[in-house]
C-alpha atoms as a PDB file:
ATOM      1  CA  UNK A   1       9.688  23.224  -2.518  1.00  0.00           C
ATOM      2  CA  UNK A   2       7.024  24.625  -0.537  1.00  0.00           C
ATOM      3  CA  UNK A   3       4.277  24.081  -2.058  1.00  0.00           C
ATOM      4  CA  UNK A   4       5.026  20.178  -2.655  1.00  0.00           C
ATOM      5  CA  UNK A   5       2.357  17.498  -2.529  1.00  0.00           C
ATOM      6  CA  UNK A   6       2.441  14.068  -2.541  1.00  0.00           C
ATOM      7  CA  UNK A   7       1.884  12.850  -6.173  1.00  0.00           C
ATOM      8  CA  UNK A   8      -1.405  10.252  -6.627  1.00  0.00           C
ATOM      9  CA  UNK A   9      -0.734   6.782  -6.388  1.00  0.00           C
ATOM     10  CA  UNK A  10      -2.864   4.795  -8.950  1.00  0.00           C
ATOM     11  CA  UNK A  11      -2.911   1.007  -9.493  1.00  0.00           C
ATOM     12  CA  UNK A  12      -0.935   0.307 -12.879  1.00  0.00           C
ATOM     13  CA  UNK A  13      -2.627  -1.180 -16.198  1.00  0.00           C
ATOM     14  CA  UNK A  14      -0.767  -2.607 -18.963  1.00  0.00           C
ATOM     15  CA  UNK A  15      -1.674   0.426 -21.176  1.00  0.00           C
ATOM     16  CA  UNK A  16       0.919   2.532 -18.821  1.00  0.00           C
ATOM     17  CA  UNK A  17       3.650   0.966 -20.317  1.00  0.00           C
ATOM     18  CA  UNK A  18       4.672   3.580 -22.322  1.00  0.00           C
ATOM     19  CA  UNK A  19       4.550   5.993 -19.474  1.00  0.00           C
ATOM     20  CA  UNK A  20       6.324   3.677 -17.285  1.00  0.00           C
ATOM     21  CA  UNK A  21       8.959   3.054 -20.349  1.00  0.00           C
ATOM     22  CA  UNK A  22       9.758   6.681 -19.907  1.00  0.00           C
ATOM     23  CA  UNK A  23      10.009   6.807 -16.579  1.00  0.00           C
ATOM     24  CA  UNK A  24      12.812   3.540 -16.923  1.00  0.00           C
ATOM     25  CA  UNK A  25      14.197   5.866 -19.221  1.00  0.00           C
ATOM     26  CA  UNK A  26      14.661   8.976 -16.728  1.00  0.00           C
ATOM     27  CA  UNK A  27      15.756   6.421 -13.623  1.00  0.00           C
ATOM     28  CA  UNK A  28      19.709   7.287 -12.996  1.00  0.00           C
ATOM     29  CA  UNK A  29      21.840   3.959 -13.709  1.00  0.00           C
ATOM     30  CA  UNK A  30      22.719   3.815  -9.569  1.00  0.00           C
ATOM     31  CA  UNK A  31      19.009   3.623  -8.754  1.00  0.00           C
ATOM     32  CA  UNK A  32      18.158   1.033 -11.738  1.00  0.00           C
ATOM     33  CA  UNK A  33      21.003  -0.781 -10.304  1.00  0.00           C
ATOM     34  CA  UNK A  34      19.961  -1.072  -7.189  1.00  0.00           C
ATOM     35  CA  UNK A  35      16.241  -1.653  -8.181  1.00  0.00           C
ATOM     36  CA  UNK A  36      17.361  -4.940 -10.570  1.00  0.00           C
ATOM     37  CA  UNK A  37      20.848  -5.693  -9.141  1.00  0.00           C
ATOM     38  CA  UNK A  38      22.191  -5.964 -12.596  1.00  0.00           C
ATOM     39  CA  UNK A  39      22.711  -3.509 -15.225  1.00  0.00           C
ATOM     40  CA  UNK A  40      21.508  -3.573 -19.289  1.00  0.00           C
ATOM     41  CA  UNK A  41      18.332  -4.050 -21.105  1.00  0.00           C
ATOM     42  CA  UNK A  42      16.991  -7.359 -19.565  1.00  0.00           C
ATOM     43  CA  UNK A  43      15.476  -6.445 -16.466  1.00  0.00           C
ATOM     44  CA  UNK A  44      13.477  -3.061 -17.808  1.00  0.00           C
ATOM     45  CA  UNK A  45      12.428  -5.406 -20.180  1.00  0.00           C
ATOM     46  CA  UNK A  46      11.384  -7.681 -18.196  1.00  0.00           C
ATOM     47  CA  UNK A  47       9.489  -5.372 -15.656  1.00  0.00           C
ATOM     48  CA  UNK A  48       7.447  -3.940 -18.962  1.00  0.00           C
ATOM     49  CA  UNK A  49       6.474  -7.159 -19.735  1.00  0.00           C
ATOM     50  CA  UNK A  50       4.838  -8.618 -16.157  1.00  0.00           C
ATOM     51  CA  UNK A  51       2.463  -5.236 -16.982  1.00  0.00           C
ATOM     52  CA  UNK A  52       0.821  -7.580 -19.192  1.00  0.00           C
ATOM     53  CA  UNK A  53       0.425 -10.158 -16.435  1.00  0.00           C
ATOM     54  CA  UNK A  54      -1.586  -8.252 -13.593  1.00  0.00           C
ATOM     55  CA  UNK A  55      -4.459  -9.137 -11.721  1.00  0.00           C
ATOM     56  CA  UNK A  56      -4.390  -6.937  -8.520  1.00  0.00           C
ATOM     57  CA  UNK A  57      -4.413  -9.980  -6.176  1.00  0.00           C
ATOM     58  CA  UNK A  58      -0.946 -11.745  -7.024  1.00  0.00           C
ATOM     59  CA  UNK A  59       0.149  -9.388  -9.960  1.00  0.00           C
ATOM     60  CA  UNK A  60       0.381  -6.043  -9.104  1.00  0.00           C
ATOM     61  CA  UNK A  61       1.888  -2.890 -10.036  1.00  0.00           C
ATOM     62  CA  UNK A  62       2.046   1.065  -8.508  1.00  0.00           C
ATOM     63  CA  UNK A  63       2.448   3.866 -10.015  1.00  0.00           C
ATOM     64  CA  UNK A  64       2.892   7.335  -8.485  1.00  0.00           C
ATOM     65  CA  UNK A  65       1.749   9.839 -10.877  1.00  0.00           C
ATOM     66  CA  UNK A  66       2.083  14.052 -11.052  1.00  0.00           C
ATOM     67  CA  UNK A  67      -0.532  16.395 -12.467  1.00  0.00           C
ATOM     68  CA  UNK A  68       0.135  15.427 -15.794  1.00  0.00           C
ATOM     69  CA  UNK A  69       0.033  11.561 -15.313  1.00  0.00           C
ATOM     70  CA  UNK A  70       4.118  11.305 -15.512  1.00  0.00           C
ATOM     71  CA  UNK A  71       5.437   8.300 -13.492  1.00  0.00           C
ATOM     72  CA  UNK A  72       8.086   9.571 -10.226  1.00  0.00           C
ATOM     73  CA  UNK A  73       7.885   6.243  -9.125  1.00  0.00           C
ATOM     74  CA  UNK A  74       7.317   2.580  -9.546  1.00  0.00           C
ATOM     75  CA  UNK A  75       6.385  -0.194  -7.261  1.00  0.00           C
ATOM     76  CA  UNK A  76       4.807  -3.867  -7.753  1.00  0.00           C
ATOM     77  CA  UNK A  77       4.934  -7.166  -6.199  1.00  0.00           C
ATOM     78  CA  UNK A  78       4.385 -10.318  -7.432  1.00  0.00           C
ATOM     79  CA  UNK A  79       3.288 -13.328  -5.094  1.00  0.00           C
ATOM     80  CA  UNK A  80       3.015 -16.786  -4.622  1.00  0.00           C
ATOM     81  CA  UNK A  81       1.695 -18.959  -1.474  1.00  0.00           C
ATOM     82  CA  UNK A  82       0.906 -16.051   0.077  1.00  0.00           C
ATOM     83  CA  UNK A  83       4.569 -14.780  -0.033  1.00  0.00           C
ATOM     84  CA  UNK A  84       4.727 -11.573  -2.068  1.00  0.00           C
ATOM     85  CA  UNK A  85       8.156 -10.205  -3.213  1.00  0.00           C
ATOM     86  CA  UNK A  86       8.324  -6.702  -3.498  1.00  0.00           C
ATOM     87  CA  UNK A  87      10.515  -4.116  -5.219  1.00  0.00           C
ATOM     88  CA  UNK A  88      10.137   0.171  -5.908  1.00  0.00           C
ATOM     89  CA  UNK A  89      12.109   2.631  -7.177  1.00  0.00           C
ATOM     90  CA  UNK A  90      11.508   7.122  -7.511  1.00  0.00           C
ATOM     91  CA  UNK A  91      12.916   8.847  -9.693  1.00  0.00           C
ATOM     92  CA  UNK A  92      16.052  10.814  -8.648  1.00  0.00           C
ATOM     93  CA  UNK A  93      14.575  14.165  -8.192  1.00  0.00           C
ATOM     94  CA  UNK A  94      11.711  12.898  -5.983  1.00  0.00           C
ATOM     95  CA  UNK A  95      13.746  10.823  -3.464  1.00  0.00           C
ATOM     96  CA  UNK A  96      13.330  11.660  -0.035  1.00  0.00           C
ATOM     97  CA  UNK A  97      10.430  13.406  -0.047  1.00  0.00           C
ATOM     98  CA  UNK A  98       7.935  10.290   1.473  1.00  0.00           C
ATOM     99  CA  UNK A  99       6.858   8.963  -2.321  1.00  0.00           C
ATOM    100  CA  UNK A 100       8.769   5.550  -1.442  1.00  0.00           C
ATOM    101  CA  UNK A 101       6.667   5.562   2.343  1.00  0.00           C
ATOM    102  CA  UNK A 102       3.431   6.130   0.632  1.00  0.00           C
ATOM    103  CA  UNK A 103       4.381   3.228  -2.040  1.00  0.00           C
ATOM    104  CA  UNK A 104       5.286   0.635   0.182  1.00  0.00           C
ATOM    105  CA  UNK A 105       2.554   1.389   2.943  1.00  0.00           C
ATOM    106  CA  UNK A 106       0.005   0.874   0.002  1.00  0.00           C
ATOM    107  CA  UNK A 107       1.866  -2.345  -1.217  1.00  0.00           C
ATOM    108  CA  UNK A 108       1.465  -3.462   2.226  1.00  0.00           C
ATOM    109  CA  UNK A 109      -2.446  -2.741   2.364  1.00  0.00           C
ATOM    110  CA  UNK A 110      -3.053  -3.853  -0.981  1.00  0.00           C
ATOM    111  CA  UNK A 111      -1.210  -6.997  -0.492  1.00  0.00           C
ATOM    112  CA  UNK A 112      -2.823  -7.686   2.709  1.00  0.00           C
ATOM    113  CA  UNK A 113      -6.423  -7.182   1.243  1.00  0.00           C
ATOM    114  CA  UNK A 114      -5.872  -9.770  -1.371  1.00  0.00           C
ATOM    115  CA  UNK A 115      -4.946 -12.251   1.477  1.00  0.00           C
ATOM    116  CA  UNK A 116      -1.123 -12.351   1.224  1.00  0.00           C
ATOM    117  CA  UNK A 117       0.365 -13.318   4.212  1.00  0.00           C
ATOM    118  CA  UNK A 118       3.910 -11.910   3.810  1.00  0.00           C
ATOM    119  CA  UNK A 119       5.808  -9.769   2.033  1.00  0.00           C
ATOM    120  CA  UNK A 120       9.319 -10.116   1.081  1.00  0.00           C
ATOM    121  CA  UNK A 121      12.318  -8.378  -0.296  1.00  0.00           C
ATOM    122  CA  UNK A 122      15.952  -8.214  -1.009  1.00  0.00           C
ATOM    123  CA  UNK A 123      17.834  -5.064  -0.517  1.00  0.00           C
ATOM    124  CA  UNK A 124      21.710  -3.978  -1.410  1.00  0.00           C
ATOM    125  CA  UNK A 125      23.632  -4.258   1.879  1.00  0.00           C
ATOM    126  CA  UNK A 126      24.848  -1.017   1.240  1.00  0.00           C
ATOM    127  CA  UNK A 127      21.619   0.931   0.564  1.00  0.00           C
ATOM    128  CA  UNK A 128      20.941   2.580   3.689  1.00  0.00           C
ATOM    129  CA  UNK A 129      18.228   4.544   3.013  1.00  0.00           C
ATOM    130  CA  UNK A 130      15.774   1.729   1.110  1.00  0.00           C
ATOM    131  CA  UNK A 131      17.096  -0.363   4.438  1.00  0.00           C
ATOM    132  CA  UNK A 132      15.980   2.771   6.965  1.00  0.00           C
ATOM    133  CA  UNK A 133      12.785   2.537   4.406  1.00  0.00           C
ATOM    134  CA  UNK A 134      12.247  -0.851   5.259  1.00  0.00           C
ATOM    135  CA  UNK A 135      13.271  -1.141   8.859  1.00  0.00           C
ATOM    136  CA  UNK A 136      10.971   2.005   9.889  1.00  0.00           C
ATOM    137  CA  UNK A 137       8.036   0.038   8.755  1.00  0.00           C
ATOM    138  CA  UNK A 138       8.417  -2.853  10.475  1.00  0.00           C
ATOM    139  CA  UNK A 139      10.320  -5.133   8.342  1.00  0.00           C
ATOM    140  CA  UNK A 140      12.640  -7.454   9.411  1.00  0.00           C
ATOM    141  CA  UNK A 141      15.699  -8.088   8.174  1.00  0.00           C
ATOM    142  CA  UNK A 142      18.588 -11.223   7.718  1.00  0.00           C
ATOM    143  CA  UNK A 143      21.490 -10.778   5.673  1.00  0.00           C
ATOM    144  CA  UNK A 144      21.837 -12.598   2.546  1.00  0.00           C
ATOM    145  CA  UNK A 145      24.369 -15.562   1.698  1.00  0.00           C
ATOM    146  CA  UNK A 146      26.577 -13.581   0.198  1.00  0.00           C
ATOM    147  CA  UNK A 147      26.756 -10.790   2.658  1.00  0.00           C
ATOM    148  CA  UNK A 148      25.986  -8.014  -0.241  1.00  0.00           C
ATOM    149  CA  UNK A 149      22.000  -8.078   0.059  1.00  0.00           C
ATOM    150  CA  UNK A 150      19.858  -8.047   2.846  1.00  0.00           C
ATOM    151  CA  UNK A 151      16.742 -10.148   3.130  1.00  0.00           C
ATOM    152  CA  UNK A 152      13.369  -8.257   4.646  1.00  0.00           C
ATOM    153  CA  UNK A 153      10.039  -9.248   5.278  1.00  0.00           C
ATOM    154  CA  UNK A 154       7.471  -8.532   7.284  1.00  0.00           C
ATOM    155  CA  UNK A 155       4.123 -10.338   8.466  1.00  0.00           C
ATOM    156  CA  UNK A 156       0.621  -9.340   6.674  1.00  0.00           C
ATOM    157  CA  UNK A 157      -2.572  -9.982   8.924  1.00  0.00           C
ATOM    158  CA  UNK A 158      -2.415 -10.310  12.499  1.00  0.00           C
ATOM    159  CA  UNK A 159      -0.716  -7.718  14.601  1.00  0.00           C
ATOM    160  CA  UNK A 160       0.228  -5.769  11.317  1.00  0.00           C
ATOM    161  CA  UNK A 161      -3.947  -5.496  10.113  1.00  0.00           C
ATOM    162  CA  UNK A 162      -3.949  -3.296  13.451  1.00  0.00           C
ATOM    163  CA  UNK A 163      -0.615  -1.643  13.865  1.00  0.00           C
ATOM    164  CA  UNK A 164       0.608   1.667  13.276  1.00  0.00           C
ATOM    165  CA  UNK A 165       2.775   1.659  10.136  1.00  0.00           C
ATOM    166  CA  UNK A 166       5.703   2.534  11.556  1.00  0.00           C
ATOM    167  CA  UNK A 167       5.879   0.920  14.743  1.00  0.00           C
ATOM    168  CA  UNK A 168       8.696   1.645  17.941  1.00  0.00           C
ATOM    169  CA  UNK A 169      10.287  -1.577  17.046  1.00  0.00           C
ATOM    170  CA  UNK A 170      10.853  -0.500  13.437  1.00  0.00           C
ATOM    171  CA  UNK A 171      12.059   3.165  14.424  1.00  0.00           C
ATOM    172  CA  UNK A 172      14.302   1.662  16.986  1.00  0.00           C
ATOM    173  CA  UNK A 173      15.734  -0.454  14.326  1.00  0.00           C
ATOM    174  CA  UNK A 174      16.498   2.067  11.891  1.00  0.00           C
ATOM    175  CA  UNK A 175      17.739   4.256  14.085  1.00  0.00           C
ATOM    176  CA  UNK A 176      20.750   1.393  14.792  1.00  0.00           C
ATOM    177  CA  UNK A 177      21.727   2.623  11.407  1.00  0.00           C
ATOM    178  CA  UNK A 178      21.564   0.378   8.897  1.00  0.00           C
ATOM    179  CA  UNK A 179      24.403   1.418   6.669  1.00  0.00           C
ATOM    180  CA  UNK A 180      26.355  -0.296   9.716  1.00  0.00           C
ATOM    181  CA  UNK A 181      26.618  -3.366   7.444  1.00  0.00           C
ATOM    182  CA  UNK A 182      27.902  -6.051  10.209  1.00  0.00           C
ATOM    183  CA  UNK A 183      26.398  -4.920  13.077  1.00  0.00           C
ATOM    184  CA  UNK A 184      23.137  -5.993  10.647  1.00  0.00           C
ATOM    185  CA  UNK A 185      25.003  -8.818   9.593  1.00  0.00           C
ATOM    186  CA  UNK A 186      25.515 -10.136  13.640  1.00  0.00           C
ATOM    187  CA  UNK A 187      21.901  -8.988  15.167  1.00  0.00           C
ATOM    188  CA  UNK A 188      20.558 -12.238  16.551  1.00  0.00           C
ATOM    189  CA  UNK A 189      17.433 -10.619  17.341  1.00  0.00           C
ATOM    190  CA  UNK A 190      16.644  -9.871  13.309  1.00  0.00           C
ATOM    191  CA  UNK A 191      15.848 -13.123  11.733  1.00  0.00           C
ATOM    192  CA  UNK A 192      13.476 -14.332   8.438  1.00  0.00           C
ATOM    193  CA  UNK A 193      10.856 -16.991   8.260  1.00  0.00           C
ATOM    194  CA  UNK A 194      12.104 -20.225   6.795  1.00  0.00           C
ATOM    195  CA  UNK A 195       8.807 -20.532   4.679  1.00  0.00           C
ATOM    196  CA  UNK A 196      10.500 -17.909   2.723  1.00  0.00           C
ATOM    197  CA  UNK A 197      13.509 -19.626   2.196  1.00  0.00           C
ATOM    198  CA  UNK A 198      14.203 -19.588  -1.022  1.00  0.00           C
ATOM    199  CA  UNK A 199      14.303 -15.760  -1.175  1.00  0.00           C
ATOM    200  CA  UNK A 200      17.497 -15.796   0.781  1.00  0.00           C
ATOM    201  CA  UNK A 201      19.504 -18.262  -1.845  1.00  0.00           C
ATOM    202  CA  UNK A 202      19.481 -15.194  -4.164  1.00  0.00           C
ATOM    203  CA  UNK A 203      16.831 -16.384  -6.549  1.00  0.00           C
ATOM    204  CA  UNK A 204      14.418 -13.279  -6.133  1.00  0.00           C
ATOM    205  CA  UNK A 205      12.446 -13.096  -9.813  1.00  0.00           C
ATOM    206  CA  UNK A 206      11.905  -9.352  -9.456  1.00  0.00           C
ATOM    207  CA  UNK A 207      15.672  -8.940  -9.195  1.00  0.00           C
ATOM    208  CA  UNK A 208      16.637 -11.533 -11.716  1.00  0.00           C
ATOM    209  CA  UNK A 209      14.621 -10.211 -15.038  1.00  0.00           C
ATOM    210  CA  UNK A 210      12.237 -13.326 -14.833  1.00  0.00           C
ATOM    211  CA  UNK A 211       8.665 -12.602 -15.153  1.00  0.00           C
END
């Protein structure tokens, strides 16, 4: 479409949970799938619920909005120690046109101004575009215990406070191609903090319906 523009991106409040409800609503079953790794009720659930719980520093939720304040896309993360575990997911119809960039670039700046020091992810081994998403942003990445997930994260502060966004190392990375699951699997150069540990035993609370 040419005359496309990226939609606003607004912090959420717990009064967009009907708006957000429809968006869950509109999300095709693949891309709810890959968002909570699991399939049913539980997890949408879930995700409406931790609306009630934000506070912008280690609760918080995105929203990218159109003219008329419909959701296209959804992003939050949730933190603790410093450690903040991300997740986002567009609506079918507006994939691949930068709203996912946008989101996570502001869930990295907003995290980072409320002084996390990390943020963390799990992706499907198989999704290579969330993983080119990821990679091209300077994430690194490990895979996961049972080989079907990969574990990302990336350092807030430091070197990232005055970095580009997407940084040589990350384009070189993606451009590896990341749907080449083992070659990810065998990079010894890609490797996660331990003092995220417990992400990587599969225990990720935006992924498992906790709140």
């Amino acid at each position: 479409m040419s005359d496309w523009t990226l939609p606003l991106l607004r912090t959420a409040q717990s009064d967009d949970k009907d708006a957000v409800r429809r968006f869950l609503a509109s999300m095709d079953r693949d891309g709810l799938y890959r968002r909570h790794f699991s399939v049913g009720d539980a997890p949408n659930i879930a995700l409406l619920k931790r609306m009630d719980m934000l506070d912008k520093r280690n609760r918080l939720a995105l929203l990218a909005v159109d003219r008329d304040g419909g959701v296209l896309a959804h992003g939050e993360y949730v933190a603790d120690k410093g450690i903040a575990e991300f997740a986002l997911m567009v609506l079918p119809l507006f994939r691949l046109r930068g709203i996912g960039t946008c989101l996570l670039r502001e869930l990295m700046d907003v995290a980072l101004n409320a002084g996390q020091r990390k943020m963390i992810g799990v992706v499907q081994a198989t999704n290579a575009r969330a993983l080119r998403l990821v990679l091209s942003n300077g994430f690194q990445a490990v895979s996961g215990e049972d080989r079907t997930s990969v574990i990302v994260s990336v350092a807030l502060g430091g070197d990232y406070a005055s970095m580009p966004h997407q940084t040589n190392a990350g384009r070189a990375k993606a451009r590896q191609g990341p749907e080449n699951q083992s070659a990810l699997q065998a990079s010894n150069a890609i490797r996660v903090s331990t003092d995220g540990g417990h992400y990587a035993q599969g225990k990720l609370s935006l992924r498992s319906g906790e709140i």
